[in-house]
C-alpha atoms as a PDB file:
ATOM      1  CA  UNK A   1      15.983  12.130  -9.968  1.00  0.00           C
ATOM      2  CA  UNK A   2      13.221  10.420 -12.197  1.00  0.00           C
ATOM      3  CA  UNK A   3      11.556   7.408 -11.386  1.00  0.00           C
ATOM      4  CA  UNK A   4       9.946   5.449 -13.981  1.00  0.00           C
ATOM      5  CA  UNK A   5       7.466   2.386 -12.848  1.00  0.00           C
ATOM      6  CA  UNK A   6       6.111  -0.058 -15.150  1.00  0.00           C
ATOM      7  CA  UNK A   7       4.777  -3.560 -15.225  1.00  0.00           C
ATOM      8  CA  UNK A   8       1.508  -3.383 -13.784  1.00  0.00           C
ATOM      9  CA  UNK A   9      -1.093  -5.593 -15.750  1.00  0.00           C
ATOM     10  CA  UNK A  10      -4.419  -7.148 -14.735  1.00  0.00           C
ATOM     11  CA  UNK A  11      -3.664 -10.998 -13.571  1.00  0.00           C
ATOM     12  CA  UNK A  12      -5.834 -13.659 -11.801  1.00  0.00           C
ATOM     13  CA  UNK A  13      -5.369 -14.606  -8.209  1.00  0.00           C
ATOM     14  CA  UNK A  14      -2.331 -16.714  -7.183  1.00  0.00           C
ATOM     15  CA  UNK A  15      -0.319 -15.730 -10.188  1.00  0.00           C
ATOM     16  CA  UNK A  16       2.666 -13.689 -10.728  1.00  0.00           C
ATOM     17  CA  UNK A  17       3.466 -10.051 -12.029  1.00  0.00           C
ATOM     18  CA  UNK A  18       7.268  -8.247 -12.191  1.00  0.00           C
ATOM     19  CA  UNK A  19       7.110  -4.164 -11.446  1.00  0.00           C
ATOM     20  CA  UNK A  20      10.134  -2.305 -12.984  1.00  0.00           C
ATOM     21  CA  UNK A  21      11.666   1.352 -11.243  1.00  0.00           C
ATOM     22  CA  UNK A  22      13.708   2.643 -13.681  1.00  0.00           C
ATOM     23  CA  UNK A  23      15.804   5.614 -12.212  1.00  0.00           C
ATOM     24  CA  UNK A  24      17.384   8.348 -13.845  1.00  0.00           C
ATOM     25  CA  UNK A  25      19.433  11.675 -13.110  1.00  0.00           C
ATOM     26  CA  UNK A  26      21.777  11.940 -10.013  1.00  0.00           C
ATOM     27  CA  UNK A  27      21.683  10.541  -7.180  1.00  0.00           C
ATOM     28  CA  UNK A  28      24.552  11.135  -4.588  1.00  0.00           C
ATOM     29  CA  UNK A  29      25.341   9.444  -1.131  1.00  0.00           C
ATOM     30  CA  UNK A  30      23.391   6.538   0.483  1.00  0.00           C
ATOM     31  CA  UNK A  31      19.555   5.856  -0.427  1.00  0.00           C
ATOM     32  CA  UNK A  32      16.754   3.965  -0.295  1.00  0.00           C
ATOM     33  CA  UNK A  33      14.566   3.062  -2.812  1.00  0.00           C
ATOM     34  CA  UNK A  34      11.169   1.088  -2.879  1.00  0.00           C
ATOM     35  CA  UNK A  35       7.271   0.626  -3.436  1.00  0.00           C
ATOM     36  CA  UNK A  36       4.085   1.575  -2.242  1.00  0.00           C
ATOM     37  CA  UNK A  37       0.293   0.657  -2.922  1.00  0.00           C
ATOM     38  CA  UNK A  38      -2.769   2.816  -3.053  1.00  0.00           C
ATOM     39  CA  UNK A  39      -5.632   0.712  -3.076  1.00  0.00           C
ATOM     40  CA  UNK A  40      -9.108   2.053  -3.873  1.00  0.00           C
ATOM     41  CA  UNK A  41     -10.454   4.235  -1.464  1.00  0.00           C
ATOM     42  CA  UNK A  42      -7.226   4.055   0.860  1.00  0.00           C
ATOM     43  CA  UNK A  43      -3.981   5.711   1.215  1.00  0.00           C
ATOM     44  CA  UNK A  44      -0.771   4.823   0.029  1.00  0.00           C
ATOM     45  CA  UNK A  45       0.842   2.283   2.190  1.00  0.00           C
ATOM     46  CA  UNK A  46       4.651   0.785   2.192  1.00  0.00           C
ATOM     47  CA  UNK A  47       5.042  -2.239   0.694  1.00  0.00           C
ATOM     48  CA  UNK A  48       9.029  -2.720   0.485  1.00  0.00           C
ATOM     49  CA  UNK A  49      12.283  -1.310   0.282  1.00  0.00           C
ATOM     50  CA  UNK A  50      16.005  -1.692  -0.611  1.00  0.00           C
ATOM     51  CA  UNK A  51      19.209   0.006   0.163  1.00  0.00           C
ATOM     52  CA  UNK A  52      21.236   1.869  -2.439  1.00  0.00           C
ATOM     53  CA  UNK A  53      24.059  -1.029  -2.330  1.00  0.00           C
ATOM     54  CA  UNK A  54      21.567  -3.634  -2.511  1.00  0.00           C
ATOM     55  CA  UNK A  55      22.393  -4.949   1.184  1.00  0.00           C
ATOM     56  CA  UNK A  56      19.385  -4.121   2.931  1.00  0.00           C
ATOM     57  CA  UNK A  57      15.492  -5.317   2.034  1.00  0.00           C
ATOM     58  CA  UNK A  58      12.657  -4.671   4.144  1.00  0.00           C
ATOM     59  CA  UNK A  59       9.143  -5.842   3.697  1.00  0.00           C
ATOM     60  CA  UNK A  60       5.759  -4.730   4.964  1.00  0.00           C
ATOM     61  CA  UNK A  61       3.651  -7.935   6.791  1.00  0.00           C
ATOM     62  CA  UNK A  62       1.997  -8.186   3.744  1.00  0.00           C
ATOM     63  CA  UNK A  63       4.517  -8.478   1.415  1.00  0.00           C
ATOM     64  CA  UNK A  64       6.589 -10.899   3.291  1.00  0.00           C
ATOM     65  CA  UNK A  65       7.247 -14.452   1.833  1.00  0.00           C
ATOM     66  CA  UNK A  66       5.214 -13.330  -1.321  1.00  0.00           C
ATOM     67  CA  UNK A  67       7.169 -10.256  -2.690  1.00  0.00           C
ATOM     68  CA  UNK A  68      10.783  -9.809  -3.406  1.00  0.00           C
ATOM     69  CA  UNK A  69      12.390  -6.142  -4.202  1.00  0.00           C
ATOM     70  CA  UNK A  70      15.889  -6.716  -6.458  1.00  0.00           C
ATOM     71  CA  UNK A  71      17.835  -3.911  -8.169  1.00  0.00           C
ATOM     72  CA  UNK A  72      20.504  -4.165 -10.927  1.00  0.00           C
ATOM     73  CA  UNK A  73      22.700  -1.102 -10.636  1.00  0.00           C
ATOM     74  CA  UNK A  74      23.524  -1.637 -14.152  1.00  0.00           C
ATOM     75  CA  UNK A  75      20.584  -0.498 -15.075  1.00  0.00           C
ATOM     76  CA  UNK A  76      19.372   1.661 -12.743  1.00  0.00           C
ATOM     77  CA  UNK A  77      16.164  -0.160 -12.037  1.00  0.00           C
ATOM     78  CA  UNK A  78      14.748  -1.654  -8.670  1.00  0.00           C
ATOM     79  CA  UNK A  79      11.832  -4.338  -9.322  1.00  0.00           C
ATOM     80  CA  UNK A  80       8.863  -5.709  -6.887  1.00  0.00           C
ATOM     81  CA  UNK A  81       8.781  -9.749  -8.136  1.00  0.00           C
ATOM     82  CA  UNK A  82       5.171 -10.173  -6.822  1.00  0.00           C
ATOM     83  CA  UNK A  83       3.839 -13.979  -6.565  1.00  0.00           C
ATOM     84  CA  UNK A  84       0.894 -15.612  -5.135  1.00  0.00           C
ATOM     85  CA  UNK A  85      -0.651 -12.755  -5.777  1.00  0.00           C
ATOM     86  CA  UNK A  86      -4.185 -11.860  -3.981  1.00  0.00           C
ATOM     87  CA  UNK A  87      -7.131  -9.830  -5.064  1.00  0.00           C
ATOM     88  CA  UNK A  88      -6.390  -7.343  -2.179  1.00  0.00           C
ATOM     89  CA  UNK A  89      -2.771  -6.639  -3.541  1.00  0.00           C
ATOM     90  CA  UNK A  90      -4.920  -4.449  -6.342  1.00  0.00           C
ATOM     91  CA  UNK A  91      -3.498  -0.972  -6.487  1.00  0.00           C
ATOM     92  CA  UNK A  92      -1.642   1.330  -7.708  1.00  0.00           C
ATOM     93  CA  UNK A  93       1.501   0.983  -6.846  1.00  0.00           C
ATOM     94  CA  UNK A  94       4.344   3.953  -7.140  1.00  0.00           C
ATOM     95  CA  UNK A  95       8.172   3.680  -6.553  1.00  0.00           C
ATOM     96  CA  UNK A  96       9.551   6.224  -4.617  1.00  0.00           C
ATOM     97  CA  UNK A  97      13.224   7.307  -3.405  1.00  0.00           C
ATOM     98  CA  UNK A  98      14.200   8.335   0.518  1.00  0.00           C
ATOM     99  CA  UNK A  99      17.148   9.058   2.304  1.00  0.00           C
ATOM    100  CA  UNK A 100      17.147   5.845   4.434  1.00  0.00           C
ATOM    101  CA  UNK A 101      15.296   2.809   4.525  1.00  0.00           C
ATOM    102  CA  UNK A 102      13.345   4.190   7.530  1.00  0.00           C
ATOM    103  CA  UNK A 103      12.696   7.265   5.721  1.00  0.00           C
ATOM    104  CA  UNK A 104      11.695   5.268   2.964  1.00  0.00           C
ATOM    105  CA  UNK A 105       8.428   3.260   5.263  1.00  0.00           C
ATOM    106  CA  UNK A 106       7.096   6.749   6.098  1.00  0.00           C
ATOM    107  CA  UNK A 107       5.262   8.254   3.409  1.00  0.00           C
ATOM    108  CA  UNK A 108       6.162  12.165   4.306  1.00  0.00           C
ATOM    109  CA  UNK A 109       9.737  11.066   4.120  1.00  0.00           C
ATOM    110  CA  UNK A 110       9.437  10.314   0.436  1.00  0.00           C
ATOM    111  CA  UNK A 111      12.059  12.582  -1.794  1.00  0.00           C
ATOM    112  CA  UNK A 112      11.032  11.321  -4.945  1.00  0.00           C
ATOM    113  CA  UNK A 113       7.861   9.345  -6.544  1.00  0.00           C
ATOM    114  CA  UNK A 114       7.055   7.554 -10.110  1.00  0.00           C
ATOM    115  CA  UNK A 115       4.204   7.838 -11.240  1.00  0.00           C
ATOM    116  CA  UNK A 116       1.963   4.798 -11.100  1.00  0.00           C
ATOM    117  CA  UNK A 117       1.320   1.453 -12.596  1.00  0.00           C
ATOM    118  CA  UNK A 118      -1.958  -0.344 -11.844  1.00  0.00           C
ATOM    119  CA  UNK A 119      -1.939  -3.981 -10.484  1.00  0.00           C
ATOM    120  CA  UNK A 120      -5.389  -5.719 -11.000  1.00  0.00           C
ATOM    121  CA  UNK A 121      -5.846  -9.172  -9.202  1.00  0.00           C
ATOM    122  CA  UNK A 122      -9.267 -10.594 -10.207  1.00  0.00           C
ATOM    123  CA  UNK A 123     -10.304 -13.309  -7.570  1.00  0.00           C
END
């Protein structure tokens, strides 16, 4: 499985910016599928997930009432809709693929990651 993350752009505080996953190859059975943020000088951290049929979304406290994870199976993509944005959402921030949804939160449960897209909230 490939994952291919895009959107990131450098926006002003309180606005609005729409991450793309774009997955590719085979994936069989159940999964999980979601982001995470590095932000400078820390480690990655969960941000959100959602389950392979679309059922399930989980958020990280920060995320919660501010970010919103979708996926259109059509297309194989998952996207992070991220509003009121803040200056500490900057980041990189990487899709990745688990098993499960709990897999998913812990970082060393990760099967698969994209590669990065940089998010830049100036204050």
């Amino acid at each position: 499985v490939q994952l291919q993350a895009s959107g990131g752009g450098l926006v002003h505080a309180g606005g609005s910016l729409r991450l793309s996953c774009a997955a590719s190859g085979r994936t069989l059975g159940t999964y999980a599928v979601g982001w995470f943020r590095r932000a400078p000088g820390k480690d990655r951290q969960f941000v959100g997930g959602i389950t392979w049929n679309g059922v399930t979304t989980y958020y990280a406290d920060s995320a919660k009432g501010r970010f919103t994870i979708s996926r259109d199976s059509a297309k194989s993509t998952v996207y992070l809709q991220m509003n009121s944005l803040k200056p500490e959402d900057t980041g990189v921030y990487y899709c990745a693929q688990a098993n499960t949804m709990v897999v998913l939160t812990r970082i060393n449960g990760v099967r698969y990651w994209g590669q990065g897209t940089l998010v830049t909230v100036s204050s």
